[in-house]
Protein backbone atom coordinates (compact mmCIF):
# COMPACT_ATOMS: atom_id res chain seq x y z
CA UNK A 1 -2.72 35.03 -15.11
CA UNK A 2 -0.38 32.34 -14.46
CA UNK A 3 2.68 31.68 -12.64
CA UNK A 4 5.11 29.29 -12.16
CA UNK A 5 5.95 28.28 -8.19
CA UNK A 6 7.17 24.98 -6.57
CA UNK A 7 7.44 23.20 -10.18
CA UNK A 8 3.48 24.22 -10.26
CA UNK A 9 1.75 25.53 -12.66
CA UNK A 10 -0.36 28.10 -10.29
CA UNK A 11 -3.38 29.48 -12.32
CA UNK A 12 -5.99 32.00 -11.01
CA UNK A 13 -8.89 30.48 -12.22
CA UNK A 14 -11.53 28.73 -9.86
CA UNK A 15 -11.72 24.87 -9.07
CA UNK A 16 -15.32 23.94 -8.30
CA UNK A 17 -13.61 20.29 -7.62
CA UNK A 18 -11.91 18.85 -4.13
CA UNK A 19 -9.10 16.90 -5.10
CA UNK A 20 -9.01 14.87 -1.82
CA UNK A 21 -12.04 13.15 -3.70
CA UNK A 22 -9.79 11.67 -6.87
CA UNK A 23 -8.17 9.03 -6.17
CA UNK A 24 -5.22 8.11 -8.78
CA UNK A 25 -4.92 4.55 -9.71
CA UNK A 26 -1.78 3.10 -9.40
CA UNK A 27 -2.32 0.51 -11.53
CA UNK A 28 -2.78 2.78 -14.35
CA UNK A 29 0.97 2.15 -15.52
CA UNK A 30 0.98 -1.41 -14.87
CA UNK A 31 0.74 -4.13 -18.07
CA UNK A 32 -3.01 -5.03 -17.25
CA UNK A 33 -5.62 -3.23 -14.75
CA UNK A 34 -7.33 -5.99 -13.38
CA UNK A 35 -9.50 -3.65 -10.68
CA UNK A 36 -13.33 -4.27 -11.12
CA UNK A 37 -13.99 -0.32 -12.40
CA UNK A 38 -10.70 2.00 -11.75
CA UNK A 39 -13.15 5.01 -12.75
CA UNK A 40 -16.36 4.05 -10.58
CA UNK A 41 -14.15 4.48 -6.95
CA UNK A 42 -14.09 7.73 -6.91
CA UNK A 43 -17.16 9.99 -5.49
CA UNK A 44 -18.46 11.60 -8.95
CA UNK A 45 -21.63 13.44 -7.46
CA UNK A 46 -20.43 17.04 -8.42
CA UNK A 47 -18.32 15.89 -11.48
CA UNK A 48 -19.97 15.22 -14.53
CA UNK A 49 -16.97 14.67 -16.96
CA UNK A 50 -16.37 11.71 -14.34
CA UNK A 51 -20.17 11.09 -14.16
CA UNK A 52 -20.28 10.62 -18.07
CA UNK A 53 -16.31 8.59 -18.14
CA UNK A 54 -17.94 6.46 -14.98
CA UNK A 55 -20.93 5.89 -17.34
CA UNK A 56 -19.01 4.86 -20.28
CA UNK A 57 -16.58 2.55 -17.89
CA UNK A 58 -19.51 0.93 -17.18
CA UNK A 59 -20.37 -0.36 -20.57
CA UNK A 60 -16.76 -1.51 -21.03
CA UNK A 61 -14.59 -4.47 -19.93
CA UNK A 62 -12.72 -4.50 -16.71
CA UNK A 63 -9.82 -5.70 -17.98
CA UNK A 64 -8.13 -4.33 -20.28
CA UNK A 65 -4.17 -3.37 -21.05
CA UNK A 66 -2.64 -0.11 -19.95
CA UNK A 67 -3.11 2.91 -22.56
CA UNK A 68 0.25 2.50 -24.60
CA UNK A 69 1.57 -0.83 -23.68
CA UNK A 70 2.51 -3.83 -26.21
CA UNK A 71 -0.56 -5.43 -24.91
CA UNK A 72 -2.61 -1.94 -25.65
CA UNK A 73 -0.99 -1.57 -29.31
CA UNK A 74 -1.49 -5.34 -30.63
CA UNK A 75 -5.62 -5.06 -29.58
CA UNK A 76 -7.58 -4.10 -32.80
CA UNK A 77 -8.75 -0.50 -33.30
CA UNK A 78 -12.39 -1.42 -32.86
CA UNK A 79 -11.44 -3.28 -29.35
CA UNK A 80 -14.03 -2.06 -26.63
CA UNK A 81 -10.96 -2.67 -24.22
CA UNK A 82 -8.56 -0.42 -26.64
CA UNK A 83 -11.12 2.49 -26.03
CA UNK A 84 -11.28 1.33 -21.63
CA UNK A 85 -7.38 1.68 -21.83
CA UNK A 86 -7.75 5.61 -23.56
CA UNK A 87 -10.54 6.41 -21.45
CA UNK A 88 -9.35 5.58 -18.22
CA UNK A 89 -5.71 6.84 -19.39
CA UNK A 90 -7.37 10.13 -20.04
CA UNK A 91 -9.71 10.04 -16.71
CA UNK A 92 -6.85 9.88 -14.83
CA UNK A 93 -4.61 12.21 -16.45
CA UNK A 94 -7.83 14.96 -15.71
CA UNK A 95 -8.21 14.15 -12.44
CA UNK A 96 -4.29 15.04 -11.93
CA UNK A 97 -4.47 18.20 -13.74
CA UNK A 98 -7.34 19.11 -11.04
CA UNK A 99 -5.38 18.45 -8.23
CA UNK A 100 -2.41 20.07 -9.13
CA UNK A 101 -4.33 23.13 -9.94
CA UNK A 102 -6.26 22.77 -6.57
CA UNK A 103 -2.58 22.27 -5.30
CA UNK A 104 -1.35 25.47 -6.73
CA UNK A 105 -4.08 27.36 -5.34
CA UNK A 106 -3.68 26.48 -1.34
CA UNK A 107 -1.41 28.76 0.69
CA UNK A 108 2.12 27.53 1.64
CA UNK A 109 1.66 25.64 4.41
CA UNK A 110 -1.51 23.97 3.59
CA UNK A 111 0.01 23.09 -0.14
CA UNK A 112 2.96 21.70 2.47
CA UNK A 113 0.39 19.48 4.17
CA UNK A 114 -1.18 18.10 1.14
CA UNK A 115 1.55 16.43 -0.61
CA UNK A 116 2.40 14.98 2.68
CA UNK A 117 -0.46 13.90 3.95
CA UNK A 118 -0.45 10.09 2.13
CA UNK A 119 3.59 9.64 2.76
CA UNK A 120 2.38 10.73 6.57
CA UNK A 121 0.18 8.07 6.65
CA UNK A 122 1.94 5.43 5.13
CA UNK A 123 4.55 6.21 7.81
CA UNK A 124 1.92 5.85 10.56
CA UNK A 125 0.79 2.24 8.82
CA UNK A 126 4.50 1.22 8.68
CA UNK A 127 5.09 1.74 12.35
CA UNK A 128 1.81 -0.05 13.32
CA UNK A 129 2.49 -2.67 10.71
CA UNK A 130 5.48 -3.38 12.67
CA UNK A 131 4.48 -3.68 16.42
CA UNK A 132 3.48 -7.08 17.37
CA UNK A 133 -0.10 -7.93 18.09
CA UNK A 134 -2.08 -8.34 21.31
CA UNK A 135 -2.25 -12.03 20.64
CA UNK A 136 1.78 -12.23 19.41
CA UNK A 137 2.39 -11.01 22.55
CA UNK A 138 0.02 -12.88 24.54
CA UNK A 139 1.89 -15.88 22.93
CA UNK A 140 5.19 -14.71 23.93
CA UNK A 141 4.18 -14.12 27.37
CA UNK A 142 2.66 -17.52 27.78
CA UNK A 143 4.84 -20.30 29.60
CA UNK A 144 7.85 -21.76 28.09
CA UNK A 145 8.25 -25.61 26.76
CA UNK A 146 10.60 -27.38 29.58
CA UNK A 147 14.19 -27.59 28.84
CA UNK A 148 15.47 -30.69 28.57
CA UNK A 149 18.72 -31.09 31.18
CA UNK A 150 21.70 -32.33 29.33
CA UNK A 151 25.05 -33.06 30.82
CA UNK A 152 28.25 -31.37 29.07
CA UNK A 153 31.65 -33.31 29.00
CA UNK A 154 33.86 -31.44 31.15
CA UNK A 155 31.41 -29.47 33.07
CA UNK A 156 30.79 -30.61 36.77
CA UNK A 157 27.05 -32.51 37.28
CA UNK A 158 23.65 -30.84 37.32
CA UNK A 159 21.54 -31.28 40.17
CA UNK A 160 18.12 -31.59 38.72
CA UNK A 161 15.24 -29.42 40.02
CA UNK A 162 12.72 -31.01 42.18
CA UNK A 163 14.70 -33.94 42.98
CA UNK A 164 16.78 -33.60 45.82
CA UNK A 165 20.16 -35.34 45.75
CA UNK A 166 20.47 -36.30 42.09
CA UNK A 167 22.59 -35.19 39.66
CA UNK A 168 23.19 -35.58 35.80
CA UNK A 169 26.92 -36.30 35.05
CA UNK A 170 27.92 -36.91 31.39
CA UNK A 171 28.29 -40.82 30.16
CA UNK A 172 32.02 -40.82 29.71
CA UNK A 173 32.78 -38.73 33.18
CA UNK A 174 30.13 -41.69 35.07
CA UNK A 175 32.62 -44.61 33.35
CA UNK A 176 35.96 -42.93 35.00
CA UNK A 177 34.88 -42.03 38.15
């Protein structure tokens, strides 16, 4: 029995699969994926449809064009990187359909913490990201170049610091007076 509920596809049947374990790689819509084995990174132990697409990845090129794309369509049919492209295309689309299922199976509040968890911790990165560092702030809190003391027309004379009695008028103001 299915039913529909948050835009979910909720279906009664079992998942023997963890979703937290599938990664999705972004680069999957991009022009060329250029990452060393997109289907390899994720832990495969209890999986063996990712087992066997891991195996097969192996055997292929790394890069290769993204399942669909200009690049993808002018490769000839018999193009080991045509058949990378469809595999990892179709690894990925699987390991979506498993977590949404897993998704549609989790009670409302811990479906709520799932698909918030990453934008959670992106948010936590962000605000690190953003503080300074230990040594940015040692530098800040280090001592200061000396400013340079520079008379302003107009303005009456500086006494200068450590010398008792002297002053720093400007040029013109010394000629008139």
């Amino acid at each position: 029995m299915n039913t529909i509920h948050r835009g979910v596809n909720r279906s009664t049947r079992p998942l023997n699969t963890h979703p937290t374990d599938l990664a999705v790689n972004a680069d999957s819509t991009s022009a060329v994926n250029t990452s060393v084995n997109a289907l390899n990174a994720v832990n495969t132990a209890d999986d063996p449809t990712a087992l066997w697409a891991a195996a097969q990845a192996d055997l292929l090129p790394d890069d290769y064009p993204a399942y669909g794309s200009p690049a993808w369509r002018e490769l000839p049919s018999a193009d080991p990187r045509r058949f990378a492209a469809v595999l990892a295309a179709a690894e990925l689309w699987r390991r979506h359909e498993v977590r949404e299922a897993w998704l549609a199976g989790l009670d409302d509040d811990d479906w709520q913490q799932e698909i918030t968890r990453d934008a959670l911790n992106d948010v936590r990165r962000m605000r690190l990201s953003a503080r300074p560092t230990r040594a940015e702030l040692d530098a800040l809190a280090g001592p200061l170049a000396a400013h340079r003391l520079t008379a302003t027309p107009g303005w009456p004379p500086i006494a200068v610091p450590g010398q008792p009695g002297r002053y720093l008028t400007h040029p013109i103001e010394r000629e008139t007076a």
